[in-house]
Structure formats: C-alpha cells, structure tokens
C-alpha atoms as a PDB file:
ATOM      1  CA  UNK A   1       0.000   0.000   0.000  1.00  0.00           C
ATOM      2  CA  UNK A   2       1.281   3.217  -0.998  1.00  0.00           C
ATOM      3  CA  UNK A   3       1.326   6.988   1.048  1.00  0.00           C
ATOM      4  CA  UNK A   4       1.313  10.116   0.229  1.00  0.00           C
ATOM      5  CA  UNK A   5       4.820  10.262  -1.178  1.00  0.00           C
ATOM      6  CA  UNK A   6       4.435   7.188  -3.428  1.00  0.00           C
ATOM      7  CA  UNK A   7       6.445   4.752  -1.501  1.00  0.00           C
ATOM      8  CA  UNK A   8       5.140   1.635   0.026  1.00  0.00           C
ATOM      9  CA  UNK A   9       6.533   1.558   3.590  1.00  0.00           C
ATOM     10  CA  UNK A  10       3.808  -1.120   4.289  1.00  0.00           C
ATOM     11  CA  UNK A  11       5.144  -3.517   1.952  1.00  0.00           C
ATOM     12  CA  UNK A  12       9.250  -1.977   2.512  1.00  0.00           C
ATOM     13  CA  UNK A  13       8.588  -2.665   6.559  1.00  0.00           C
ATOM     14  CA  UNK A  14       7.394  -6.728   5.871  1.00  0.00           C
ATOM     15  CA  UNK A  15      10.526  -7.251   3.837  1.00  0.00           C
ATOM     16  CA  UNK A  16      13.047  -6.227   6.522  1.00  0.00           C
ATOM     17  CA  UNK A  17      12.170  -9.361   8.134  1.00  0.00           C
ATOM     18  CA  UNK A  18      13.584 -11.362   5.541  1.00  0.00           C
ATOM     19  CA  UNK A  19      16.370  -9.778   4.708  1.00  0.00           C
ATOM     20  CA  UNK A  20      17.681  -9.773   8.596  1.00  0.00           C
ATOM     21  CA  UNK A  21      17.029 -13.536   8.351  1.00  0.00           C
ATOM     22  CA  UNK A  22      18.901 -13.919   5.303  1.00  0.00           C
ATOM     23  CA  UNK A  23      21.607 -11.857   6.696  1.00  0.00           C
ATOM     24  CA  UNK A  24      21.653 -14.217   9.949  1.00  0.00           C
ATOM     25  CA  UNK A  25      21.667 -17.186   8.001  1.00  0.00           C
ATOM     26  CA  UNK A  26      25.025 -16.139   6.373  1.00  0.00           C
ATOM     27  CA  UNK A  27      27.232 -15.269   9.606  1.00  0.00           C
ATOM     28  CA  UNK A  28      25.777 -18.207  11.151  1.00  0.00           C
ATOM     29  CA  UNK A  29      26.469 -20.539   8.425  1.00  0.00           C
ATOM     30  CA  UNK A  30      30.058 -18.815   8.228  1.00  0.00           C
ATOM     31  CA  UNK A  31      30.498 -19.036  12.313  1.00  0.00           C
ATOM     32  CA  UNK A  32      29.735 -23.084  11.626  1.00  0.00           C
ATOM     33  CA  UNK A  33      32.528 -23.733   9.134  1.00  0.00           C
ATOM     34  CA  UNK A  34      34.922 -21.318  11.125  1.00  0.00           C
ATOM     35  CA  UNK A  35      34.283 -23.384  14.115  1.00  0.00           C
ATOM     36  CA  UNK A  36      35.151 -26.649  12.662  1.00  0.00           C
ATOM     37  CA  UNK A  37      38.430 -25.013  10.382  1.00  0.00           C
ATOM     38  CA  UNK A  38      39.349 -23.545  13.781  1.00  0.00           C
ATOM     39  CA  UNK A  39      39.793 -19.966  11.939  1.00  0.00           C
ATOM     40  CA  UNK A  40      37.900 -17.178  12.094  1.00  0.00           C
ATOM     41  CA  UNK A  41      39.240 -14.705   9.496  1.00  0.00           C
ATOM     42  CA  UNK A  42      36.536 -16.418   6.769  1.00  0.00           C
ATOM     43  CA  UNK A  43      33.785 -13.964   8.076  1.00  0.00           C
ATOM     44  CA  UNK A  44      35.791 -11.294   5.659  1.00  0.00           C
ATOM     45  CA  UNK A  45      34.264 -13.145   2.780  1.00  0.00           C
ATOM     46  CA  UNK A  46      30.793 -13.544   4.165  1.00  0.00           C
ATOM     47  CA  UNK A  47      30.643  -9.872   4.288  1.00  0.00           C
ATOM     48  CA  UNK A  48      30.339  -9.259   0.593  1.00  0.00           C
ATOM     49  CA  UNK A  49      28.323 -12.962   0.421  1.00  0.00           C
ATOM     50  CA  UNK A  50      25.937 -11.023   2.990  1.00  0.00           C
ATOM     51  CA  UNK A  51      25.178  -8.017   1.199  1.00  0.00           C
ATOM     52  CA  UNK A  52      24.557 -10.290  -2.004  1.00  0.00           C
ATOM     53  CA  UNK A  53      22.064 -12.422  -0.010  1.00  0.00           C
ATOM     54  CA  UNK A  54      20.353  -9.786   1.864  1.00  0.00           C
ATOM     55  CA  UNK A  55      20.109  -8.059  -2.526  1.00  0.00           C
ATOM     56  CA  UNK A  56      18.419 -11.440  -3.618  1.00  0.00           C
ATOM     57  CA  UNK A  57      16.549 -12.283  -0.670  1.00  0.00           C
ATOM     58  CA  UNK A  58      15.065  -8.322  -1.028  1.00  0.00           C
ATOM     59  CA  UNK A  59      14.278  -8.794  -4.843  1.00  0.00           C
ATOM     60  CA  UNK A  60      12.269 -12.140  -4.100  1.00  0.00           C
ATOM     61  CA  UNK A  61      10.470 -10.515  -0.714  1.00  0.00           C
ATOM     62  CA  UNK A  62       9.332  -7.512  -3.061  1.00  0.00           C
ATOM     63  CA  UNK A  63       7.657  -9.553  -5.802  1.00  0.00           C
ATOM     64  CA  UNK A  64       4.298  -8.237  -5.373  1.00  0.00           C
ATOM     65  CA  UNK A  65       4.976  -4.924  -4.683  1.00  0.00           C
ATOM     66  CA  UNK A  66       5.068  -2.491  -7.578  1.00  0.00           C
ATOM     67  CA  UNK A  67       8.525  -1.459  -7.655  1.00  0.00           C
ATOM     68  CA  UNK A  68      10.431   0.158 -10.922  1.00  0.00           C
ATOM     69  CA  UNK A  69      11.442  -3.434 -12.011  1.00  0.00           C
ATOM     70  CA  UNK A  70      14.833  -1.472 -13.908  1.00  0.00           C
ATOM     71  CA  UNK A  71      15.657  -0.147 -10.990  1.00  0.00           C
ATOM     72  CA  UNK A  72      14.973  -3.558  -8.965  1.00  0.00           C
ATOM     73  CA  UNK A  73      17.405  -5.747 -11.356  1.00  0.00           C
ATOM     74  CA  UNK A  74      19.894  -2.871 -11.280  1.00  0.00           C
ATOM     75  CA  UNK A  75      20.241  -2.197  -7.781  1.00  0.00           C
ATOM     76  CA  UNK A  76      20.403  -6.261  -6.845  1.00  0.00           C
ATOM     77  CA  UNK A  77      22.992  -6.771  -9.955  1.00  0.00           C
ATOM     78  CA  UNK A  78      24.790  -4.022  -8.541  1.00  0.00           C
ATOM     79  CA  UNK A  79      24.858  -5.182  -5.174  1.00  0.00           C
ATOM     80  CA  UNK A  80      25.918  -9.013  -6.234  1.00  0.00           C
ATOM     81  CA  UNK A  81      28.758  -8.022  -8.625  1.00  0.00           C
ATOM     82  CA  UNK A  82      30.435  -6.041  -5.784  1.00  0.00           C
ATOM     83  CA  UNK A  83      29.321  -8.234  -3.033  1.00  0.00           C
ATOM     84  CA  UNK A  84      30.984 -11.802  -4.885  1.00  0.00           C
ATOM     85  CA  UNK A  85      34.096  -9.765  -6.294  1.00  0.00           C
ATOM     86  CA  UNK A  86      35.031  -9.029  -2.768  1.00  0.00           C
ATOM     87  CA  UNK A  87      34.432 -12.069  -1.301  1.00  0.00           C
ATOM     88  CA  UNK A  88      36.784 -13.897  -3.999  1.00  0.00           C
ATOM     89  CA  UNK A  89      39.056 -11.242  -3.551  1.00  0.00           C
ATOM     90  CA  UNK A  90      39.682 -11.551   0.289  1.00  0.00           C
ATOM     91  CA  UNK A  91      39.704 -15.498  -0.400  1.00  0.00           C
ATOM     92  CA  UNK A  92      41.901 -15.168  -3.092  1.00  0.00           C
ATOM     93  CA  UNK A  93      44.161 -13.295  -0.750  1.00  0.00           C
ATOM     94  CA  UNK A  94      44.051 -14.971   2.860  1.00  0.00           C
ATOM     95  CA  UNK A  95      44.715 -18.705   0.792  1.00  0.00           C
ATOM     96  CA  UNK A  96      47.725 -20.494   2.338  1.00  0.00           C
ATOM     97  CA  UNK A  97      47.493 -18.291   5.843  1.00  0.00           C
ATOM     98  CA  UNK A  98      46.524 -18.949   9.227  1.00  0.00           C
ATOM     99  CA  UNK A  99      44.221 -16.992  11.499  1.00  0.00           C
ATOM    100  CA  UNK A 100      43.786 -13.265  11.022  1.00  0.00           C
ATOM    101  CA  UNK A 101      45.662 -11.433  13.733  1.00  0.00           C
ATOM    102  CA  UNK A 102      42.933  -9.073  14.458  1.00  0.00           C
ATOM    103  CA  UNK A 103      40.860 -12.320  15.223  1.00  0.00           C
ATOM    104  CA  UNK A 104      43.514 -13.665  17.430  1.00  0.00           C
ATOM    105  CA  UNK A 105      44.264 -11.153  19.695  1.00  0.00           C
ATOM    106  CA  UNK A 106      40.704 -10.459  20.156  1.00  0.00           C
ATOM    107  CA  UNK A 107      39.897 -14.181  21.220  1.00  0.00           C
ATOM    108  CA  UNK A 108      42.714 -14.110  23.479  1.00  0.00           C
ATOM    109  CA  UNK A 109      41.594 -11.779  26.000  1.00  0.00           C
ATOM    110  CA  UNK A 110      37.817 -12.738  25.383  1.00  0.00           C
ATOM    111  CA  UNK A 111      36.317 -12.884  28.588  1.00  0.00           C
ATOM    112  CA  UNK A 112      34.692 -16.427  28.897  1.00  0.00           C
ATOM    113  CA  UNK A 113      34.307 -19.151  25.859  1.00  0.00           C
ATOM    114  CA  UNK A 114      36.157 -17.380  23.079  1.00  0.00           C
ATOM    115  CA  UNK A 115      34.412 -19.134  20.565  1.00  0.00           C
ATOM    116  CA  UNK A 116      30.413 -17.462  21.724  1.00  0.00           C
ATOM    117  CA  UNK A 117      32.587 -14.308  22.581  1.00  0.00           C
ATOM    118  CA  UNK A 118      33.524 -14.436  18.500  1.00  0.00           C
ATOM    119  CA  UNK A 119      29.907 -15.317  18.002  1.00  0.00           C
ATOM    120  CA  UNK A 120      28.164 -12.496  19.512  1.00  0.00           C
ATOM    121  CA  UNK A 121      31.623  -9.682  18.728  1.00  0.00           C
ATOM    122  CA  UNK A 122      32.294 -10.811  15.218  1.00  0.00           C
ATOM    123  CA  UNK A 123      29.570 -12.813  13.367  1.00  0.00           C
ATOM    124  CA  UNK A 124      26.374 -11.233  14.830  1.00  0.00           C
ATOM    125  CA  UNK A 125      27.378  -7.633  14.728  1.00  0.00           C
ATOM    126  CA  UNK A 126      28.302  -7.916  11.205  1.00  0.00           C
ATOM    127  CA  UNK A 127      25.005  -9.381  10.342  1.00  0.00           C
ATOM    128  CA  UNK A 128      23.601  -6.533  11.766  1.00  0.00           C
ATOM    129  CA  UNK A 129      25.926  -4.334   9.995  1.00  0.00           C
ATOM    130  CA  UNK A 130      25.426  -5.878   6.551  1.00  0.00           C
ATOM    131  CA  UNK A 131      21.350  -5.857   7.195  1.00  0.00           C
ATOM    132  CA  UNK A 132      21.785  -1.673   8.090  1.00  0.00           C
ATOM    133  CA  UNK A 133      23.964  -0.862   5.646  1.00  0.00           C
ATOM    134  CA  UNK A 134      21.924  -2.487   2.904  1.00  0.00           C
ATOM    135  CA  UNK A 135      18.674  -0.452   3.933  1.00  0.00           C
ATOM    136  CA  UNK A 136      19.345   1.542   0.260  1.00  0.00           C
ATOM    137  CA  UNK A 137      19.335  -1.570  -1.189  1.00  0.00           C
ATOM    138  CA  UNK A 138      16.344  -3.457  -0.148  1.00  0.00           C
ATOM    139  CA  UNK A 139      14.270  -0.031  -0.392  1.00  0.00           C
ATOM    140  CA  UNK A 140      15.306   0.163  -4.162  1.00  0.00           C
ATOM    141  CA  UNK A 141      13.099  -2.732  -4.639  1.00  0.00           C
ATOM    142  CA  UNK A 142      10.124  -1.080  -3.412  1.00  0.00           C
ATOM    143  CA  UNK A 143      10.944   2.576  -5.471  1.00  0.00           C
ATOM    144  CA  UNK A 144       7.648   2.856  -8.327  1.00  0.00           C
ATOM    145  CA  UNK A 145       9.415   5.840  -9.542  1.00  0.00           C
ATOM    146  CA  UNK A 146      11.308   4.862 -12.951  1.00  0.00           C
ATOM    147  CA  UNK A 147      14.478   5.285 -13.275  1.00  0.00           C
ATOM    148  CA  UNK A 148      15.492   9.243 -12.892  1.00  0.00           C
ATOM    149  CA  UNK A 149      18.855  11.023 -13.136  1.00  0.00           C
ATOM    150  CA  UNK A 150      19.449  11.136  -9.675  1.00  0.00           C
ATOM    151  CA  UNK A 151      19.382   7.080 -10.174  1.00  0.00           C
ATOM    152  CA  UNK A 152      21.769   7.227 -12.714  1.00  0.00           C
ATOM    153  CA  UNK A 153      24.166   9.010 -11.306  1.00  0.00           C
ATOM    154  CA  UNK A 154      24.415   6.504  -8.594  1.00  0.00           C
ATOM    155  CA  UNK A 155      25.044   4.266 -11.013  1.00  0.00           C
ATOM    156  CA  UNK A 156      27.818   6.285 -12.170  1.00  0.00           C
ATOM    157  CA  UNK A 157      29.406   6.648  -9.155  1.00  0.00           C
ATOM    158  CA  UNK A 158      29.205   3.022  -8.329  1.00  0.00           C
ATOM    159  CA  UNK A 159      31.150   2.773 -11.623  1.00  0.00           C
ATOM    160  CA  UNK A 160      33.783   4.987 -10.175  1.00  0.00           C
ATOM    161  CA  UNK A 161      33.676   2.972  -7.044  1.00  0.00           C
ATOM    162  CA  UNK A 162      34.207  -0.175  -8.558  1.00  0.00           C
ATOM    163  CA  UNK A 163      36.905   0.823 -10.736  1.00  0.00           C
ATOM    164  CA  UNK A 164      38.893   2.443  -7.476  1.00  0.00           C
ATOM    165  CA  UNK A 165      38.030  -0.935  -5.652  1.00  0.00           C
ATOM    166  CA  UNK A 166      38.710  -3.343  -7.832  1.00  0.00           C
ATOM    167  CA  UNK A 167      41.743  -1.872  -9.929  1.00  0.00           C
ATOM    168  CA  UNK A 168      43.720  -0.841  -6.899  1.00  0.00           C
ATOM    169  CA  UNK A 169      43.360  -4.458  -4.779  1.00  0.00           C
ATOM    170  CA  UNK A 170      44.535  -5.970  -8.411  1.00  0.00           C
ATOM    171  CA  UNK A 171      47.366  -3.290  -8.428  1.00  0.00           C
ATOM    172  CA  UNK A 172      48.321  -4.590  -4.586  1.00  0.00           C
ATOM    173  CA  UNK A 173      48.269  -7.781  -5.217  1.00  0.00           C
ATOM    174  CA  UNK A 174      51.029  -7.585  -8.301  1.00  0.00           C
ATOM    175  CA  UNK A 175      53.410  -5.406  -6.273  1.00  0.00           C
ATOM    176  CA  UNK A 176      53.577  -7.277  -3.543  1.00  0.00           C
ATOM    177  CA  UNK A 177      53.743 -10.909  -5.429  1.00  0.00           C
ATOM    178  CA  UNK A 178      56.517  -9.181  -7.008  1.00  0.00           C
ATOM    179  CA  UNK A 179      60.183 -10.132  -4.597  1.00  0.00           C
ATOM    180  CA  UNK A 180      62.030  -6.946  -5.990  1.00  0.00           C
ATOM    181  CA  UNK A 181      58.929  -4.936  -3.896  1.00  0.00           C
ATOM    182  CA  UNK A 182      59.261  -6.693  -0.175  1.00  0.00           C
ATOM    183  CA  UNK A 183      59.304  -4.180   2.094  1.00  0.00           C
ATOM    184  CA  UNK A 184      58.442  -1.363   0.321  1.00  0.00           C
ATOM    185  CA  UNK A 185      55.263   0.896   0.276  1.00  0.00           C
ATOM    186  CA  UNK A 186      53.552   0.486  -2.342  1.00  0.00           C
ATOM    187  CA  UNK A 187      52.774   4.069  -4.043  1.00  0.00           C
ATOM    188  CA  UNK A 188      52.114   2.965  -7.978  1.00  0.00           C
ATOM    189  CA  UNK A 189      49.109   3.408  -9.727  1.00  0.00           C
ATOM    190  CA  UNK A 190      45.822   4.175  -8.025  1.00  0.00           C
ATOM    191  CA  UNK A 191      48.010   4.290  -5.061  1.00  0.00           C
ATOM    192  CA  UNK A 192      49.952   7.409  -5.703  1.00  0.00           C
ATOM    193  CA  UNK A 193      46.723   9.176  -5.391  1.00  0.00           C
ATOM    194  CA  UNK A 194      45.430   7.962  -2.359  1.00  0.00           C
ATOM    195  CA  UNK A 195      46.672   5.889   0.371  1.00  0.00           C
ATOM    196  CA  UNK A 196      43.234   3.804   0.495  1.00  0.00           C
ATOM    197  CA  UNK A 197      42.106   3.520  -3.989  1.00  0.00           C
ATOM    198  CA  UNK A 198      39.888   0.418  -2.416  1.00  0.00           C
ATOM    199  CA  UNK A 199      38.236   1.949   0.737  1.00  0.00           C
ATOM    200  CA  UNK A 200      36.970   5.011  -1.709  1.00  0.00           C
ATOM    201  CA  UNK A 201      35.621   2.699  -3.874  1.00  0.00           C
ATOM    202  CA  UNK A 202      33.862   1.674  -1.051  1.00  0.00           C
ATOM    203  CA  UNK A 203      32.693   4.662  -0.017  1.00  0.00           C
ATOM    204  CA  UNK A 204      31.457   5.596  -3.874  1.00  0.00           C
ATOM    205  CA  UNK A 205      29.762   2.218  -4.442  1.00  0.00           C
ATOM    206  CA  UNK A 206      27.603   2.413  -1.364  1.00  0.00           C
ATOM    207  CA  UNK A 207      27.056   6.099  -2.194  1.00  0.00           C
ATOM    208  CA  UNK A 208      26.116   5.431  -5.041  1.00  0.00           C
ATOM    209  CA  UNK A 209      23.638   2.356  -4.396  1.00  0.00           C
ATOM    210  CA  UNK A 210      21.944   5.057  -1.932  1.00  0.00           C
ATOM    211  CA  UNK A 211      21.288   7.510  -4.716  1.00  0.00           C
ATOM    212  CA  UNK A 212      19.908   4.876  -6.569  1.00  0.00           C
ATOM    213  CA  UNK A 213      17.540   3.729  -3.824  1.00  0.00           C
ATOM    214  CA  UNK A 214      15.908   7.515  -3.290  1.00  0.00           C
ATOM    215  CA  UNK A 215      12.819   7.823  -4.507  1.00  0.00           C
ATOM    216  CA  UNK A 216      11.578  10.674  -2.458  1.00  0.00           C
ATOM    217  CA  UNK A 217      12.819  12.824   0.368  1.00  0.00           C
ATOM    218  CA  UNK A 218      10.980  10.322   2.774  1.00  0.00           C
ATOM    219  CA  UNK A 219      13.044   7.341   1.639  1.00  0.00           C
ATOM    220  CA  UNK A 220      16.361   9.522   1.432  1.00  0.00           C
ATOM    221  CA  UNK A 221      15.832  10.443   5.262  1.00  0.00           C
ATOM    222  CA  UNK A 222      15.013   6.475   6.404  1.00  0.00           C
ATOM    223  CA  UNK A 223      18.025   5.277   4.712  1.00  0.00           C
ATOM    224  CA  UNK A 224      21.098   7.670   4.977  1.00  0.00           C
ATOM    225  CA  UNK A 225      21.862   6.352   7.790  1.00  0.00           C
ATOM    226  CA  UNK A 226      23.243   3.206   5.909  1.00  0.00           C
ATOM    227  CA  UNK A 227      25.940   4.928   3.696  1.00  0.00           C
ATOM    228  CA  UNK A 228      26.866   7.463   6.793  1.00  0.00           C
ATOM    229  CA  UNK A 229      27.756   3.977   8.610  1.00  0.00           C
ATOM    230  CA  UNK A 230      29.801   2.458   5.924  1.00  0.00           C
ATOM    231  CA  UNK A 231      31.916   5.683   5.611  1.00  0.00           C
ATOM    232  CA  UNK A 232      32.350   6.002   9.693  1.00  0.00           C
ATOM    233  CA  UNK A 233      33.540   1.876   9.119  1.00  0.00           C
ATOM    234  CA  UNK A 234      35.535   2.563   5.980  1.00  0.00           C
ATOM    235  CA  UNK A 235      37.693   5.950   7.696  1.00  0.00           C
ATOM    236  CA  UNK A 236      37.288   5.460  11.722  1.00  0.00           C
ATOM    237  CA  UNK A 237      36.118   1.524  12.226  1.00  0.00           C
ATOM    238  CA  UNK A 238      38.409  -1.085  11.140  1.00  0.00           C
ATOM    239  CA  UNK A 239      39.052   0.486   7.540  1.00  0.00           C
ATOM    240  CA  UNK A 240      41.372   3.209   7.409  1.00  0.00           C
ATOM    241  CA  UNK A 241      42.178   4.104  10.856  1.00  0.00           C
ATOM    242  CA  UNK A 242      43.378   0.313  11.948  1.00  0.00           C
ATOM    243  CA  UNK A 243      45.468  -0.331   8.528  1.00  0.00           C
ATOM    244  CA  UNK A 244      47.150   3.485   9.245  1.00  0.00           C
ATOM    245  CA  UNK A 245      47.976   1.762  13.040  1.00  0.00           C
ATOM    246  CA  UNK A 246      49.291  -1.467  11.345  1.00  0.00           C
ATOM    247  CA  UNK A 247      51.715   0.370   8.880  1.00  0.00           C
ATOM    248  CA  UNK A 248      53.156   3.136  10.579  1.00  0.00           C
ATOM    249  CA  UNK A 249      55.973   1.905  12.031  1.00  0.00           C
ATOM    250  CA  UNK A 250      57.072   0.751   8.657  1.00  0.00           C
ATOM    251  CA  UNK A 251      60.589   2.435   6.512  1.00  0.00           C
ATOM    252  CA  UNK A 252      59.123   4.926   4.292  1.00  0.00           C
ATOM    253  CA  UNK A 253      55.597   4.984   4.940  1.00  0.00           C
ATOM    254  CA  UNK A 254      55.602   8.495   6.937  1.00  0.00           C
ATOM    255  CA  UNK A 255      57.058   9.750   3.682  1.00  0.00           C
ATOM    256  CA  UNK A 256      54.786   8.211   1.505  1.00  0.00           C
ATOM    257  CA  UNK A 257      51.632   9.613   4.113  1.00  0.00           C
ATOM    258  CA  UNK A 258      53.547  13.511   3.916  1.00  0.00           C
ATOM    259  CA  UNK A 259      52.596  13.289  -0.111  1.00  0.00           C
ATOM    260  CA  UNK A 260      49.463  11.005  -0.487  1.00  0.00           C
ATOM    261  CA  UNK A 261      46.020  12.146  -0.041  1.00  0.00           C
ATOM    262  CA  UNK A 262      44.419   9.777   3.218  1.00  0.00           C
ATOM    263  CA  UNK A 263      41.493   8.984   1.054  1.00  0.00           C
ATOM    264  CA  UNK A 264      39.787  11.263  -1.675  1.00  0.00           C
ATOM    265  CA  UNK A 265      42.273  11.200  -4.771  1.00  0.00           C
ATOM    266  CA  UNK A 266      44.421  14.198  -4.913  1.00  0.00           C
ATOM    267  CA  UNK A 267      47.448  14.991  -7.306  1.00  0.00           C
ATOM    268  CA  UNK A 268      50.927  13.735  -4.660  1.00  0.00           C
ATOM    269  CA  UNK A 269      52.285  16.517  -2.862  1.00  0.00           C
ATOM    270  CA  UNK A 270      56.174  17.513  -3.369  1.00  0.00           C
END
C-alpha cells in the first residue's frame, strides 16, 4: 500500500524481516565452518556474500509490490557483482594463511568461551551491519518511480567505485607478489593518489547504491543512515584508521603519508 509520497513503507517494513534472516543465516552458516576449520578470518568473505544475499533475498520478498522493475534488477545486480568480487578477492588473498591477527588477539583476551565471545563480537554484529547498511538496497526494490537522473548518477558513481576498488586491490596484489617490492610501500598506480584507492571505492559504491535507492525525500531520510555507517567503518572503524595503526611503524611509509592524499584522490604533494 502506498502513502502520500508514493512509496510503500507497508510492503518496505514486511521485507526487513527477511532480509535480517537472510543476513543471519550467512554469519551463522560462516560461524559453523569457522568453528570446525578452527579460523575465524573467513567472516571477511561472508561480508560481501551477505550483502549479495540480503540483494536477492530483497528482490524475491518484493515480488508483489510495484517497484520500478529497472531499478529492482539494477540495484540487486549491482549489489551481487560487488558483493561476490570481494568475497573472492579476500579469499583469493588470505589462501595459504593462518588466522587473522585481528581475530587472534581479540579471542585471546575474550572474557569467557572465546568461541560465543567471537559469536556475539564478530559474526552477529556484522550481520547486523550488513542488514543496516543495505537499507538503500532493499528499499530500491520497493521505489515505483522509474528510473530518474538522480538514479543514474548513482550508477555512475558506483562505476567509479568499482573501478577504485577493484583496480587498486589488483594493483596490490602484483606489487607485492613481485620479490624486488618486499618491504616497500607500495605508491604505484591508483596508489599514488590515495593511500586507500579500495576503501573510496567503497565509499562511492555504497554512495552510489543510496542515490539509486531515493525515490523521495521520505526514503532519502530512512536510509542515509546506511551509507553514513559504511563511511564512519571505511575511515574510523576497522578500515582506514586500523590499517594506518598497522603500517606506521614501517621504513618509508611516513614519507609516503607527507605526499598522499588519506582517502579522496588528490594529485601527490612535493
């Protein structure tokens, strides 16, 4: 049933249901397997296999409701290309190595069992962090409005995002399988403009998924709060802020901080 402004928050409310269960299903399917590998770094790649349920589970839930069905592919297409390309990624990358240090040194001074300490810390928090950051995402399904330039420029700048993302983790990966580049900082490519090329693609494909999902000044307001989380993860959670701690102590990399932009792409400084 629609209001006023065109939007059916009836039909929007009954799907959040499903999605949170979808999103559940994920971590706790992930939290099984991690128990029995004994390692708990393979939650990274249910967090781009969340979002990419929680986009599916959204476009099946909103079936019957009379939502722009361009925009409904789009935005779950969207969501599922950058949701399994990061999940291979971060697989791709963690083959061959033990536990994730973060993960250790967290269980080790877990008060209690450290296994439902990582349950409750690690796998249910992110499930509620992939169901709230997808809000713009399962509210696209519901949008009747077709397809509008404010839409369309979200898809643009998830194109940006996506490039940034998926150009400078390929760019990362080649410099450091390279021996000739152990121990140095890597400052090529994507890289020479800013320290974190695959945290602002982050920050431009969720962005960008949000300006696809506003139909209305209503939805706009109910939903913001999803992108304003993802950047607050991506520059003060465990994105930026942690990697800066990890690598500071490293030859060269106050240098390399001195002439690169922290995060927005900016020409190096002399």
């Amino acid at each position: 049933m629609s209001t006023a402004d065109g939007f059916p928050w009836g039909d929007f409310a009954a799907g959040l249901p499903w999605s949170a269960s979808a999103a559940l299903a994920v971590m706790l399917v992930t939290f099984a397997v991690a128990v029995r590998k004994g390692m708990h770094r393979i939650v990274d790649i249910a967090w781009g296999l969340g979002f990419t349920t929680v986009a599916v589970t959204s476009l099946l839930a909103s079936s019957g409701a009379d939502g722009d069905p361009v925009r409904r592919v789009l935005v779950t297409v969207l969501t599922a290309v950058w949701g399994l390309r990061l999940a291979g990624h971060i697989n791709r990358r963690g083959r061959g190595h033990g536990e994730d240090p973060r993960y250790a040194r967290m269980l080790a001074k877990a008060p209690g069992d450290p296994t439902l300490y990582a349950l409750r810390k690690v796998y249910l928090l992110q499930g509620a962090l992939v169901w709230l950051v997808s809000l713009p995402v399962q509210a696209a399904h519901y949008v009747p409005e077709p397809m509008g330039r404010l839409a369309w420029a979200g898809v643009a700048l998830w194109t940006v995002g996506m490039f940034f993302e998926a150009v400078g983790d390929a760019q990362l990966a080649r410099f450091k399988a390279a021996p000739a580049n152990r121990g140095r900082i890597m400052d090529q490519g994507l890289w020479r403009y800013t320290r974190h090329p695959n945290y602002f693609g982050d920050f431009c494909v969720w962005w960008g998924l949000f300006l696809l999902a506003v139909g209305s000044l209503a939805v706009a307001a109910a939903v913001v709060v999803a992108p304003l989380v993802m950047t607050l993860l991506l520059t003060r959670g465990s994105g930026q802020r942690l990697l800066e701690q990890h690598m500071s102590g490293r030859p060269g990399y106050a240098a390399y901080v001195a002439r690169t932009s922290g995060f927005f792409p900016l020409p190096p400084r002399s």
